[in-house]
C-alpha atoms as a PDB file:
ATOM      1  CA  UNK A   1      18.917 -15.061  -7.758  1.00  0.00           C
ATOM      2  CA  UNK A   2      15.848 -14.895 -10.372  1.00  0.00           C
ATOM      3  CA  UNK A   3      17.251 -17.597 -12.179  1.00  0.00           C
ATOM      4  CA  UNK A   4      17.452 -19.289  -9.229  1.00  0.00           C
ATOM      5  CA  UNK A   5      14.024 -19.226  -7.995  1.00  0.00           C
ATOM      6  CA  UNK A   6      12.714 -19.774 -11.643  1.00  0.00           C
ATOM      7  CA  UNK A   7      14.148 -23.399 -11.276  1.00  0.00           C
ATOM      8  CA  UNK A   8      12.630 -24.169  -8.320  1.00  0.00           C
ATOM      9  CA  UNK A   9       8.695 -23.125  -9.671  1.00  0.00           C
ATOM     10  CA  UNK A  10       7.031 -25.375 -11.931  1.00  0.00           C
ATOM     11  CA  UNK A  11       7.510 -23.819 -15.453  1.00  0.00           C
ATOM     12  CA  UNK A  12       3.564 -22.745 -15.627  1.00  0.00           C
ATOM     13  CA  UNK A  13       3.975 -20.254 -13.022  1.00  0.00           C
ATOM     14  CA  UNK A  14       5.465 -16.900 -14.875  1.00  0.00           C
ATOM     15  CA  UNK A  15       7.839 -14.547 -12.519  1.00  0.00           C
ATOM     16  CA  UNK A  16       6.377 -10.882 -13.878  1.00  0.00           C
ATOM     17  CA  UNK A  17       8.651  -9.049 -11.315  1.00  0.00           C
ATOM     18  CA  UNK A  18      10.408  -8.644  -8.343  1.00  0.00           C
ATOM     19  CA  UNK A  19      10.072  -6.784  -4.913  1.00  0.00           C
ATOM     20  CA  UNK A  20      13.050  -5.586  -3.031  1.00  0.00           C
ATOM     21  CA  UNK A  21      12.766  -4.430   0.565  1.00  0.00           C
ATOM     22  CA  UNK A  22      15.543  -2.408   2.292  1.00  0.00           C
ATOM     23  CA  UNK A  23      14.971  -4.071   5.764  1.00  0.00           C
ATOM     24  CA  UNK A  24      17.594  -7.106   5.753  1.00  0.00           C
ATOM     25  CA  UNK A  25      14.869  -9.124   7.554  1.00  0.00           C
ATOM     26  CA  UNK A  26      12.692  -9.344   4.768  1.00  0.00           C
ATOM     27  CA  UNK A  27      12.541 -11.671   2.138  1.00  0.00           C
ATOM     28  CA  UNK A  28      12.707 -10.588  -1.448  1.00  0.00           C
ATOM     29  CA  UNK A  29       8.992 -11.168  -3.381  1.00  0.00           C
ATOM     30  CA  UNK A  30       8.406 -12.554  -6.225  1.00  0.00           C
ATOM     31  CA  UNK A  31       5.402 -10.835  -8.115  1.00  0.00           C
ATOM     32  CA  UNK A  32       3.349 -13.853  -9.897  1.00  0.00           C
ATOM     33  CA  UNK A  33       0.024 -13.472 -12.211  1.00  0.00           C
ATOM     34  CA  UNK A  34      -3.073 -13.069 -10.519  1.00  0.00           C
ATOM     35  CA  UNK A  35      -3.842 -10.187  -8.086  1.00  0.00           C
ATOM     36  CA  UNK A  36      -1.763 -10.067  -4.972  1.00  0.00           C
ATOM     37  CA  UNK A  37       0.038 -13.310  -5.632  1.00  0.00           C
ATOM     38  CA  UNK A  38       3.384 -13.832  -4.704  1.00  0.00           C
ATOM     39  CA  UNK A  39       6.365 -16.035  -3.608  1.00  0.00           C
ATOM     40  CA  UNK A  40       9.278 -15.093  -1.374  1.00  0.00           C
ATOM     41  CA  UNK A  41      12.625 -15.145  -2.076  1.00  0.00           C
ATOM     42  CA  UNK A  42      15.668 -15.787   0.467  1.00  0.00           C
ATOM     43  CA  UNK A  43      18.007 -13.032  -0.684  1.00  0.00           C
ATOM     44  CA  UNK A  44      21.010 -14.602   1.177  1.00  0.00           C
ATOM     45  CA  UNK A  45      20.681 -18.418  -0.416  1.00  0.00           C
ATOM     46  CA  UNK A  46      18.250 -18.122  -3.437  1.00  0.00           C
ATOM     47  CA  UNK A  47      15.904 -20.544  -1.718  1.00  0.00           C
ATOM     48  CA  UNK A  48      11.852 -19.809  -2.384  1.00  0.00           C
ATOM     49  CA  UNK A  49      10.957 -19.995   1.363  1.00  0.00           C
ATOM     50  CA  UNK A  50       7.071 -20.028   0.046  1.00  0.00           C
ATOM     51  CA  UNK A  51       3.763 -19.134  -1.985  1.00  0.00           C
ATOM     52  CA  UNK A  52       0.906 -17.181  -1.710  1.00  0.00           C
ATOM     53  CA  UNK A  53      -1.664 -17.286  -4.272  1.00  0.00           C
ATOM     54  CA  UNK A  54      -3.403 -14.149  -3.239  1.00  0.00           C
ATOM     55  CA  UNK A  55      -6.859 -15.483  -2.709  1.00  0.00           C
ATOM     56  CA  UNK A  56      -6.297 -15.957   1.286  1.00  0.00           C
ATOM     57  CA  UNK A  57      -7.439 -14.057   4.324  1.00  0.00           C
ATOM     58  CA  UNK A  58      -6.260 -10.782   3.627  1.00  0.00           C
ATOM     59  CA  UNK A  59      -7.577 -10.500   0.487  1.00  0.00           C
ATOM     60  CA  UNK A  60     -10.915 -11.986   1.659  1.00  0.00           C
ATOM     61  CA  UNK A  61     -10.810  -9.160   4.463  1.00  0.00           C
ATOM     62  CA  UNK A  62     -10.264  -6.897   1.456  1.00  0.00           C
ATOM     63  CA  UNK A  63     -13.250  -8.105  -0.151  1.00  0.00           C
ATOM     64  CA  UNK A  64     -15.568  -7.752   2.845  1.00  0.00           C
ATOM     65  CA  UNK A  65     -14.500  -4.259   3.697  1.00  0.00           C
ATOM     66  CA  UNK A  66     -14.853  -2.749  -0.062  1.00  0.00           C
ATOM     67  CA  UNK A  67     -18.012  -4.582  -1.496  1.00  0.00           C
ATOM     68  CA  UNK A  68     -19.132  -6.978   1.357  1.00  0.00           C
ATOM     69  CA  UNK A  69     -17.853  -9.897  -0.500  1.00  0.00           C
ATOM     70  CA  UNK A  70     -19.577  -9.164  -3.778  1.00  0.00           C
ATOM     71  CA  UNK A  71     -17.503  -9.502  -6.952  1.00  0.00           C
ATOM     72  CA  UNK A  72     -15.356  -6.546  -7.953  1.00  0.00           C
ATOM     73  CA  UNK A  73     -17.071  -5.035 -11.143  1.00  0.00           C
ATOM     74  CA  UNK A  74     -13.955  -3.401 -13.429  1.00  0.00           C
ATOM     75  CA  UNK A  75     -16.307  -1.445 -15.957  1.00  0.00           C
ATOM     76  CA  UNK A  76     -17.843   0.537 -12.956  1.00  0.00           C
ATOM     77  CA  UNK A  77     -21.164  -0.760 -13.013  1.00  0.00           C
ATOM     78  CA  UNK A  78     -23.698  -1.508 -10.029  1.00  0.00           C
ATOM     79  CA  UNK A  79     -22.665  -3.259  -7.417  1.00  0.00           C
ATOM     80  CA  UNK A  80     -25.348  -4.019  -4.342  1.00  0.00           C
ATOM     81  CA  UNK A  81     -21.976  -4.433  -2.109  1.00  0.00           C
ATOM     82  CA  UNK A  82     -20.416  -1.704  -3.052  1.00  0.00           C
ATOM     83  CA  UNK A  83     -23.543   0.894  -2.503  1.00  0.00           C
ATOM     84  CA  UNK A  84     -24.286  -0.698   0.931  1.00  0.00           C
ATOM     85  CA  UNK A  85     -20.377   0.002   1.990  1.00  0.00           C
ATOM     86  CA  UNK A  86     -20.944   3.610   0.892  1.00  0.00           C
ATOM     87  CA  UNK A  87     -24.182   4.319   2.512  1.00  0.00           C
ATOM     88  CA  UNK A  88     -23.069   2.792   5.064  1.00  0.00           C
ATOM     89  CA  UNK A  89     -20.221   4.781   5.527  1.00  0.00           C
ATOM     90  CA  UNK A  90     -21.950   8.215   4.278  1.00  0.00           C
ATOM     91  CA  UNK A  91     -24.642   7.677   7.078  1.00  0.00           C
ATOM     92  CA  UNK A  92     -21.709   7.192   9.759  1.00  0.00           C
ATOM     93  CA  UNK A  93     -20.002  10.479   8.894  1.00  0.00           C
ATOM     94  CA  UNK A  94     -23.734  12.217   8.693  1.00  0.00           C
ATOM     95  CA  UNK A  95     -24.096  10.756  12.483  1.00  0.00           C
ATOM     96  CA  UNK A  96     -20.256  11.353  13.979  1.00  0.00           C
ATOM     97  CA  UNK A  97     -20.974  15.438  12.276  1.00  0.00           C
ATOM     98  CA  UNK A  98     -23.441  16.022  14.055  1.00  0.00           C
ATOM     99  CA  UNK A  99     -22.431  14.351  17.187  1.00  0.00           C
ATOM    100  CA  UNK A 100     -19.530  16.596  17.073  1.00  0.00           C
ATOM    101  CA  UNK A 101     -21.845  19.711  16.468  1.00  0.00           C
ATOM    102  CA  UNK A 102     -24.189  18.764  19.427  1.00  0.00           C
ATOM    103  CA  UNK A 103     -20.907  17.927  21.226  1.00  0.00           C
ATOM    104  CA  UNK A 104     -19.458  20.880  21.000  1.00  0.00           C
ATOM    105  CA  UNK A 105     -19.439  23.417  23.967  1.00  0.00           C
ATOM    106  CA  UNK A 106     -20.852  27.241  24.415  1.00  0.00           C
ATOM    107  CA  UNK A 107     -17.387  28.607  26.011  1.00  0.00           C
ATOM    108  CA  UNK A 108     -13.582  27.269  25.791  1.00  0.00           C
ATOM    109  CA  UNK A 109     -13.846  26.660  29.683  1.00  0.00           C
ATOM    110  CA  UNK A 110     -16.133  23.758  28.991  1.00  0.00           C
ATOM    111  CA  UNK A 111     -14.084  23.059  26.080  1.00  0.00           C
ATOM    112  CA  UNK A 112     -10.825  22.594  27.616  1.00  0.00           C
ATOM    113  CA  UNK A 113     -12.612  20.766  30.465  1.00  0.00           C
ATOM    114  CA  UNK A 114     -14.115  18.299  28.024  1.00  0.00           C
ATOM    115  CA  UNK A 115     -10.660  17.120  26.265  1.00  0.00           C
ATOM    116  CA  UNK A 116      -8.917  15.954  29.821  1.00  0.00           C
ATOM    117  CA  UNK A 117      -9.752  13.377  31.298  1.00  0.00           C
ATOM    118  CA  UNK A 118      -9.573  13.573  35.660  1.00  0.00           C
ATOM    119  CA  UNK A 119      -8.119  10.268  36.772  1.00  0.00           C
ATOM    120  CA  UNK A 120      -7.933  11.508  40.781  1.00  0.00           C
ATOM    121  CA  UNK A 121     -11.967  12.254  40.560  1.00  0.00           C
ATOM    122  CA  UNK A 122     -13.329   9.016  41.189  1.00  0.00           C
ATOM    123  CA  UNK A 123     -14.049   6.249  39.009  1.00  0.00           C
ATOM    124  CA  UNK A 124     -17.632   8.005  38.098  1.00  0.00           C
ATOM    125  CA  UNK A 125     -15.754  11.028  36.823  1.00  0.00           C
ATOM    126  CA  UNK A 126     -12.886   9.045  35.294  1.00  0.00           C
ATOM    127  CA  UNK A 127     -15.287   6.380  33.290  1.00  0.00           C
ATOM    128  CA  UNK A 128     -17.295  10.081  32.057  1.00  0.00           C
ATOM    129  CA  UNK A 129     -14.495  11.643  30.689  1.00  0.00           C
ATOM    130  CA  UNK A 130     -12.933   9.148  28.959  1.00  0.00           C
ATOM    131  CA  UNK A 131     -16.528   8.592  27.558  1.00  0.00           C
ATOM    132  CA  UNK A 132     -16.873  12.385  26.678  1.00  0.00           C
ATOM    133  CA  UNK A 133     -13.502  13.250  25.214  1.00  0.00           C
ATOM    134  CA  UNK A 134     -12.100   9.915  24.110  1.00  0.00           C
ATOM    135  CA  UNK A 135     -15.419   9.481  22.372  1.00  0.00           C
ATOM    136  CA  UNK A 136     -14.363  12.712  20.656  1.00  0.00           C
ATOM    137  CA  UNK A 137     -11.013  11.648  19.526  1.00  0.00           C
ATOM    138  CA  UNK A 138     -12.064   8.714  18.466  1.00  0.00           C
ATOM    139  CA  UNK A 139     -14.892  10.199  16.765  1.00  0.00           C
ATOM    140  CA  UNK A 140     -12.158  12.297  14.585  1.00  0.00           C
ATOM    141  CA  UNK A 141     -10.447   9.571  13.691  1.00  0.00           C
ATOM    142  CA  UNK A 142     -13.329   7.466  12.166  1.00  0.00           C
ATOM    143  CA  UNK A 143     -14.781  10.713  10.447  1.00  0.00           C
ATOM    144  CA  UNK A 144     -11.227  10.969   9.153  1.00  0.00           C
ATOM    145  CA  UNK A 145     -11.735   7.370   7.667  1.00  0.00           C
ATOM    146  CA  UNK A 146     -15.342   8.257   7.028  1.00  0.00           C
ATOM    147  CA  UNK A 147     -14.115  11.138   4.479  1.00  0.00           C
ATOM    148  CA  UNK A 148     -11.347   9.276   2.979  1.00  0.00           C
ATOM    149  CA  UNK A 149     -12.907   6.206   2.055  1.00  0.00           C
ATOM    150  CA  UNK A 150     -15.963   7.377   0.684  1.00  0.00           C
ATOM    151  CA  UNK A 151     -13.719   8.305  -2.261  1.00  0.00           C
ATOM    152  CA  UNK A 152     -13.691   4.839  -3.321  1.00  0.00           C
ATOM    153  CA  UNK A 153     -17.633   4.666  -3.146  1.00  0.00           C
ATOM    154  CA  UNK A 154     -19.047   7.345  -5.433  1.00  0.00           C
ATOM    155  CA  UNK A 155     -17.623   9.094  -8.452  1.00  0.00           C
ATOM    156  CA  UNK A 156     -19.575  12.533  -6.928  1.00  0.00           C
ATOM    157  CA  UNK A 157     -18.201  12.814  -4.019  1.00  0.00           C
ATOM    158  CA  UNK A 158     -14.605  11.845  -5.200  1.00  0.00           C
ATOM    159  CA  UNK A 159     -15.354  14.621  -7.515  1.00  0.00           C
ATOM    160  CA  UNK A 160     -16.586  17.012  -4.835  1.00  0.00           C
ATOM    161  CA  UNK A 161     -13.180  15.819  -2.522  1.00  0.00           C
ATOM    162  CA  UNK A 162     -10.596  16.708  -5.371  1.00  0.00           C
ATOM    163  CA  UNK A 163     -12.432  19.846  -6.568  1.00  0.00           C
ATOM    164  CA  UNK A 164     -11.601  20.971  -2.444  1.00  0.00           C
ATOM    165  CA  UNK A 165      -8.193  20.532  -3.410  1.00  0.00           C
ATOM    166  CA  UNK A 166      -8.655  22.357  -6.765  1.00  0.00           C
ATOM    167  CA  UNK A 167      -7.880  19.416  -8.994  1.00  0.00           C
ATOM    168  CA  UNK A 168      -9.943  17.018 -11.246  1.00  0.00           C
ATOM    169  CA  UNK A 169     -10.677  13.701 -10.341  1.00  0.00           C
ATOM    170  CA  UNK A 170     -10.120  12.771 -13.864  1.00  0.00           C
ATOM    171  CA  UNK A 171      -7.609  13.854 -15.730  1.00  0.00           C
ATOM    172  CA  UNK A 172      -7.509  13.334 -19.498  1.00  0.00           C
ATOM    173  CA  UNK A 173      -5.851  10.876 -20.625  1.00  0.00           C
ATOM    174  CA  UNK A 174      -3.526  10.464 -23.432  1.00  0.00           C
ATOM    175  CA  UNK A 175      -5.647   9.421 -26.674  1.00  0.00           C
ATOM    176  CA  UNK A 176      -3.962   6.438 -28.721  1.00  0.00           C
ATOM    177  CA  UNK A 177      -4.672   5.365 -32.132  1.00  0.00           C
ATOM    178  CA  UNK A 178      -6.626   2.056 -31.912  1.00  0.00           C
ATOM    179  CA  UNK A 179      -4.695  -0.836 -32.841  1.00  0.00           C
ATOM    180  CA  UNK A 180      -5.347  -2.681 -36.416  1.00  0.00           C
ATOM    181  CA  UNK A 181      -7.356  -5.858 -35.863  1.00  0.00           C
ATOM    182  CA  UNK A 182      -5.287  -7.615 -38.655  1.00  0.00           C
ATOM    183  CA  UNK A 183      -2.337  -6.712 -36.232  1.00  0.00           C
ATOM    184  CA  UNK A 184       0.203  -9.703 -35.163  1.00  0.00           C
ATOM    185  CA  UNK A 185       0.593  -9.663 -31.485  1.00  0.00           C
ATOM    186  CA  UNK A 186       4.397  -9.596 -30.902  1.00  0.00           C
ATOM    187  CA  UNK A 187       5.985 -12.541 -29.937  1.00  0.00           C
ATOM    188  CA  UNK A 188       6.813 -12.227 -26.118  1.00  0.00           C
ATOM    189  CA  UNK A 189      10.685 -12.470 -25.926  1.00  0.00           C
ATOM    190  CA  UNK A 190      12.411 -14.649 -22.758  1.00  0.00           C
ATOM    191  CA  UNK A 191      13.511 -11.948 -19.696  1.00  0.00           C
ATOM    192  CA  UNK A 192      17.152 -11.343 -19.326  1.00  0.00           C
ATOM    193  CA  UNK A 193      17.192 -11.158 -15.443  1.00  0.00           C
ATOM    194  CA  UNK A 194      20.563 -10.148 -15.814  1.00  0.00           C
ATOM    195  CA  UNK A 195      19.623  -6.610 -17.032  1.00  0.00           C
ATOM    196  CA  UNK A 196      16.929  -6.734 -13.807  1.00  0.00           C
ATOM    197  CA  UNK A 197      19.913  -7.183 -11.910  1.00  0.00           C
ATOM    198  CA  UNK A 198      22.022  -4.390 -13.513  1.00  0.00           C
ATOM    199  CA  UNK A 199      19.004  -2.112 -12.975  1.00  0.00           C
ATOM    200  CA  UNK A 200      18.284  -2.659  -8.943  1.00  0.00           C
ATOM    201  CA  UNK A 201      22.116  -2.471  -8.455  1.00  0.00           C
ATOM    202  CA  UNK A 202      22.012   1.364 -10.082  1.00  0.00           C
ATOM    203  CA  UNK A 203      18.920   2.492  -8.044  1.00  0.00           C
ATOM    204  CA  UNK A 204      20.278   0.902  -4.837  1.00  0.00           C
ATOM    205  CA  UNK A 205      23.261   2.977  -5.610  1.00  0.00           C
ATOM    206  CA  UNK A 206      21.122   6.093  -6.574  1.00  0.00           C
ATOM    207  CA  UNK A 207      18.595   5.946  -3.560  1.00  0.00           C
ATOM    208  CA  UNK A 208      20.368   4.948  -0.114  1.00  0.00           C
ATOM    209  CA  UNK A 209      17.516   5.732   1.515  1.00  0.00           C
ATOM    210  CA  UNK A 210      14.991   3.266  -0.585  1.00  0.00           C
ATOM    211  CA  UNK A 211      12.123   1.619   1.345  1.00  0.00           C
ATOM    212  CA  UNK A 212      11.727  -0.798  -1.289  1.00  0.00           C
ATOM    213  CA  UNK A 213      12.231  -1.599  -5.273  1.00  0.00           C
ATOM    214  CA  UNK A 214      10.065  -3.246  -7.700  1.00  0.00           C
ATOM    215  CA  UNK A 215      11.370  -4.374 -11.275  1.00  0.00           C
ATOM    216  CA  UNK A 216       9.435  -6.115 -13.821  1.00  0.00           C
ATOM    217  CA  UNK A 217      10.374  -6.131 -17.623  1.00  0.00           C
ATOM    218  CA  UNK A 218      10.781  -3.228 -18.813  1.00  0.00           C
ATOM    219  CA  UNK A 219       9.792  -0.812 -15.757  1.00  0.00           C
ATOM    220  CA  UNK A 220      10.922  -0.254 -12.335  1.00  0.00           C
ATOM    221  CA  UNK A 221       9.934   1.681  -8.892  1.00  0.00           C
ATOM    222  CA  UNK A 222      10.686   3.239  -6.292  1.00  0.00           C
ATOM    223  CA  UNK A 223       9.631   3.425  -2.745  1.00  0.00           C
ATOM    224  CA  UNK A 224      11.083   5.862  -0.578  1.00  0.00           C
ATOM    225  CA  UNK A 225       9.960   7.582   2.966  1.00  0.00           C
ATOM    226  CA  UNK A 226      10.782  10.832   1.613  1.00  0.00           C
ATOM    227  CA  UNK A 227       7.552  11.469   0.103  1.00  0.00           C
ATOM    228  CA  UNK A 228       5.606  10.719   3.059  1.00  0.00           C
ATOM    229  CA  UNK A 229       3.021   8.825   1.938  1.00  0.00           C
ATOM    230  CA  UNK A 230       3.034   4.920   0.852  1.00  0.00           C
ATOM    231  CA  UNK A 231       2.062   5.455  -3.015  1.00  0.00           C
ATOM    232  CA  UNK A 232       4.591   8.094  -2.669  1.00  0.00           C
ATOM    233  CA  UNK A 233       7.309   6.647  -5.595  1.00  0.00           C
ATOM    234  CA  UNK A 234       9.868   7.488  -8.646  1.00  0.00           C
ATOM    235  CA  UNK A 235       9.047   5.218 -11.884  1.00  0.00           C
ATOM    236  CA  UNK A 236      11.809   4.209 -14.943  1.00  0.00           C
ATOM    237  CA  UNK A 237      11.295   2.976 -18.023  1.00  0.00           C
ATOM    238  CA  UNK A 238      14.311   0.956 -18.973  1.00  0.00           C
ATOM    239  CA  UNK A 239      15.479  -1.149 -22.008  1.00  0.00           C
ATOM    240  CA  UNK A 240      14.439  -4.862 -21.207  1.00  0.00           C
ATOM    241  CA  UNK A 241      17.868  -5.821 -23.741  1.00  0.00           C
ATOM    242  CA  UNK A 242      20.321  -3.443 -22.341  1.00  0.00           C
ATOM    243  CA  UNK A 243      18.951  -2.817 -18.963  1.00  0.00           C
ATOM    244  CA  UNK A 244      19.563   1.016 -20.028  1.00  0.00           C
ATOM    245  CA  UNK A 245      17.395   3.452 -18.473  1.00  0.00           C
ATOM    246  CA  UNK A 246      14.745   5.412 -21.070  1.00  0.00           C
ATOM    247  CA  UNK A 247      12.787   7.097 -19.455  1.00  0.00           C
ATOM    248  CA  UNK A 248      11.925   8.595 -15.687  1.00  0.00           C
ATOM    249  CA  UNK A 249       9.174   9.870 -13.459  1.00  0.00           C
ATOM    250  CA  UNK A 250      10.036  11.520 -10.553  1.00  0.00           C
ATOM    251  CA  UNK A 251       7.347  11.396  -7.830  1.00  0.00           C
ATOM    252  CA  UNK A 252       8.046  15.501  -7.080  1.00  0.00           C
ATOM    253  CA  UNK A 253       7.724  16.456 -10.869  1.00  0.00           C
ATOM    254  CA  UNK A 254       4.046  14.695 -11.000  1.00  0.00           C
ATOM    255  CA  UNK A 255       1.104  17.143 -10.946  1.00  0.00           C
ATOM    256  CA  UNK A 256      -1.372  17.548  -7.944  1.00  0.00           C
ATOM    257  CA  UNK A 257      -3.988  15.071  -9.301  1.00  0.00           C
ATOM    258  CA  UNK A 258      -0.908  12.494  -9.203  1.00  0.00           C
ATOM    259  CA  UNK A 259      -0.256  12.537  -5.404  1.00  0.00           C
ATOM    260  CA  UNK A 260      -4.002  13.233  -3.867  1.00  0.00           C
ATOM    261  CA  UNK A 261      -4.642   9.992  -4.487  1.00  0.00           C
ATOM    262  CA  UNK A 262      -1.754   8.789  -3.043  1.00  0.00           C
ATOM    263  CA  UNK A 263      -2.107  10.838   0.388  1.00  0.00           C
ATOM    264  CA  UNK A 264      -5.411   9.962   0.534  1.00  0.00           C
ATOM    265  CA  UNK A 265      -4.966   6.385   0.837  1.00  0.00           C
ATOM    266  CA  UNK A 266      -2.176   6.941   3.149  1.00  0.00           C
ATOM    267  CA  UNK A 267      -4.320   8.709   5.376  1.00  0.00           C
ATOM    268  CA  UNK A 268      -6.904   6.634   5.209  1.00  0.00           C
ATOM    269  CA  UNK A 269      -4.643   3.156   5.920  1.00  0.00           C
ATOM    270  CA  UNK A 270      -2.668   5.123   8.427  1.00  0.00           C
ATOM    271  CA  UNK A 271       0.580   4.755   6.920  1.00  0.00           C
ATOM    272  CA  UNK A 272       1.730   8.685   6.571  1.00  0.00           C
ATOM    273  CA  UNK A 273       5.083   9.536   6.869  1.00  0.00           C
ATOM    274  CA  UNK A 274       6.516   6.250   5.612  1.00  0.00           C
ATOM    275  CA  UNK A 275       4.956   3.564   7.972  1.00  0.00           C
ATOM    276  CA  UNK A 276       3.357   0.933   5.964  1.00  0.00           C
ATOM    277  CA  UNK A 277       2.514  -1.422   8.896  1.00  0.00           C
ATOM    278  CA  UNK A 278       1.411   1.262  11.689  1.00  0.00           C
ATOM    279  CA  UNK A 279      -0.740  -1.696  13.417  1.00  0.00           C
ATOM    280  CA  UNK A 280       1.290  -4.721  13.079  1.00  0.00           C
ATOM    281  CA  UNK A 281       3.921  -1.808  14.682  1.00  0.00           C
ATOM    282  CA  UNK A 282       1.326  -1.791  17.134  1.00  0.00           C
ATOM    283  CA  UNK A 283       0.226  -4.868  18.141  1.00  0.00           C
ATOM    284  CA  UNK A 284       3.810  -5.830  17.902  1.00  0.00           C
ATOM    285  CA  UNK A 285       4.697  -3.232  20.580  1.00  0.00           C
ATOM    286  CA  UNK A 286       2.046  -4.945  22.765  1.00  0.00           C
ATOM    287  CA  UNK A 287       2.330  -8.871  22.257  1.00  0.00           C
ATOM    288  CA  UNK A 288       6.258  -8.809  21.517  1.00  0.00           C
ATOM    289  CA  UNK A 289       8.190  -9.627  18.202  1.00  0.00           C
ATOM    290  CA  UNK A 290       6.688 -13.028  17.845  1.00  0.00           C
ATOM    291  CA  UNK A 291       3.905 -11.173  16.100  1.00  0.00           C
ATOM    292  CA  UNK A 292       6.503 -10.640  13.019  1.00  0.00           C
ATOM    293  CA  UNK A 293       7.859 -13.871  13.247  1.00  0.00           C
ATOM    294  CA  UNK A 294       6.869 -14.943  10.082  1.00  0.00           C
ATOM    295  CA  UNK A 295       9.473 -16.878   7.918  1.00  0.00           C
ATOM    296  CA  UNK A 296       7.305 -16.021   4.651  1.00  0.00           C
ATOM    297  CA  UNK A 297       8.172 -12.265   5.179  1.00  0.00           C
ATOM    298  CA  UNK A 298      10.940 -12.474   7.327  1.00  0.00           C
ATOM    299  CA  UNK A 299      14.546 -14.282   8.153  1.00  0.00           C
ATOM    300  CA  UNK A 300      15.708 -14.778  11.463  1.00  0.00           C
ATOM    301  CA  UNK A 301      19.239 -13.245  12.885  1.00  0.00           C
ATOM    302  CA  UNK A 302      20.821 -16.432  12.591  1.00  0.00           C
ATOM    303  CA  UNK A 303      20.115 -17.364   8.672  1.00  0.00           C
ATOM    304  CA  UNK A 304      21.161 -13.959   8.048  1.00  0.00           C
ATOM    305  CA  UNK A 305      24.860 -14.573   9.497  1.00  0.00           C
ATOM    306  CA  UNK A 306      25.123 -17.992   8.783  1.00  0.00           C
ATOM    307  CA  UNK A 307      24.306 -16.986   4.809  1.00  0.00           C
ATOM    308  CA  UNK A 308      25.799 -13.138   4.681  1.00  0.00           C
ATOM    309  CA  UNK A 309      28.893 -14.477   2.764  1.00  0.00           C
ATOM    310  CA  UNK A 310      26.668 -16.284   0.006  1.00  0.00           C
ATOM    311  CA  UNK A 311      24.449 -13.037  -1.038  1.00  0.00           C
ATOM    312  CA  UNK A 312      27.157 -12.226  -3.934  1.00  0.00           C
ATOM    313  CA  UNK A 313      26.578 -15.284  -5.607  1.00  0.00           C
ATOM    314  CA  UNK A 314      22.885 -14.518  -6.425  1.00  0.00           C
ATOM    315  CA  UNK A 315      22.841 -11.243  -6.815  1.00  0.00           C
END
């Protein structure tokens, strides 16, 4: 199937990996250089169905909601977008606090009266409570959001947040000799995609249950909803000649400092207990399927029966 889609991109564009989903719906995704790009695979006939550079809306969106459109800076220094997100953000869970605290009743009486909301009162009474405790839901939920993402915004507080969960934020890291600059560089070999191949067909085999698989040369993943959380996911090391497996790292075996981070995104996007797309799930619930309709991501019924039979061929 790799091979393939490699002779239907221009010969520029480098495949570093591949992205299996277990939902037959889905395409299969290429992973291309450059952050987030990608191309899409029909797993049934081999055909690239279509590209995405990684520089469109979503990523823009990404941009605007961690540093306001300013440029990301990799060697941690200041960023003015950055520090206005976190302010931002550390002011709004300073204000939704202390709403909660002023909120807050004298006696349970008031308290249980203050989380329902009387819909046989009047409108008045109905339009007050859903102002006084859906304001207090909702205020959970953003301080929730509040907490979470301010992890991402100073290197304090992230350090204050993991110490809560008696961990460090940074773990030490494995010290390697620095490399000699008279050093040749390898020469970078040509991928056997038959070995990648060899390698999804064993972890299909070994995880039933797989939400998705990612190979790239050398290295492979895997996504499961048994860890509840996205980032939740078993890494192998295998031989990019043999396709034999060297090496693995079980999600379970990794220490706490490995899987805070990984539960605190999850919480913060939503997407605990396996649901990566808890709004499109949503909104899709509301408007109707069309919302998924999307032949970048996904195959209708049809092309899947008409092109069943074929899927041995590529794979």
């Amino acid at each position: 199937m790799i091979e393939s889609a490699r002779q239907q991109l221009p010969d520029s564009v480098r495949i570093n990996g591949i992205r299996v989903s277990s939902d037959p719906r889905r395409t299969y995704q290429l992973v291309l250089p450059g952050k987030k790009a990608a191309g899409f695979i029909d797993p049934y006939t081999g055909e690239v169905t279509g590209m995405d550079d990684g520089q469109g809306f979503f990523l823009k969106m990404m941009r605007l909601h961690r540093w306001l459109l300013d440029e990301y800076k990799r060697d941690g220094s200041f960023s003015w977008g950055k520090s206005i997100v976190g302010y931002a953000t550390l002011v709004l869970a300073i204000i939704i606090i202390s709403g909660i605290v002023i909120w807050y009743p004298r006696n349970k009486k008031v308290l249980r009266n203050r989380l329902k909301v009387k819909t046989k009162a009047g409108w008045f009474r109905f339009f007050y409570d859903l102002h006084v405790s859906g304001g207090f839901y909702a205020a959970l939920l953003l301080l929730i959001l509040a907490l979470t993402g301010l992890t991402w915004s100073f290197g304090w507080y992230r350090n204050a947040f993991y110490s809560v969960f008696g961990i460090s934020a940074n773990p030490p890291q494995a010290h390697h000799a620095p490399a000699s600059s008279g050093a040749k560089k390898p020469a970078k070999k040509k991928t056997d995609y038959t070995q990648w191949a060899e390698v999804l067909s064993a972890l299909k085999s070994h995880y039933p249950d797989f939400n998705s698989i990612t190979i790239q040369d050398g290295s492979a993943t895997v996504s499961t909803a048994r860890y509840g959380n996205t980032r939740g996911s078993d890494r192998y090391s295998f031989d990019p000649a043999t396709g034999e497996i060297t090496e693995v790292q079980l999600y379970k075996d990794l220490p706490k400092s490995g899987k805070i981070r990984g539960w605190i995104y999850s919480v913060h996007v939503g997407s605990c207990g396996g649901n990566d797309y808890p709004y499109i799930d949503l909104l899709s619930f509301l408007v109707g399927d069309d919302l998924r309709d999307n032949r970048l991501l996904f195959l209708d019924k049809e092309t899947i029966q008409e092109t069943e039979m074929k899927r041995k061929r590529y794979v």
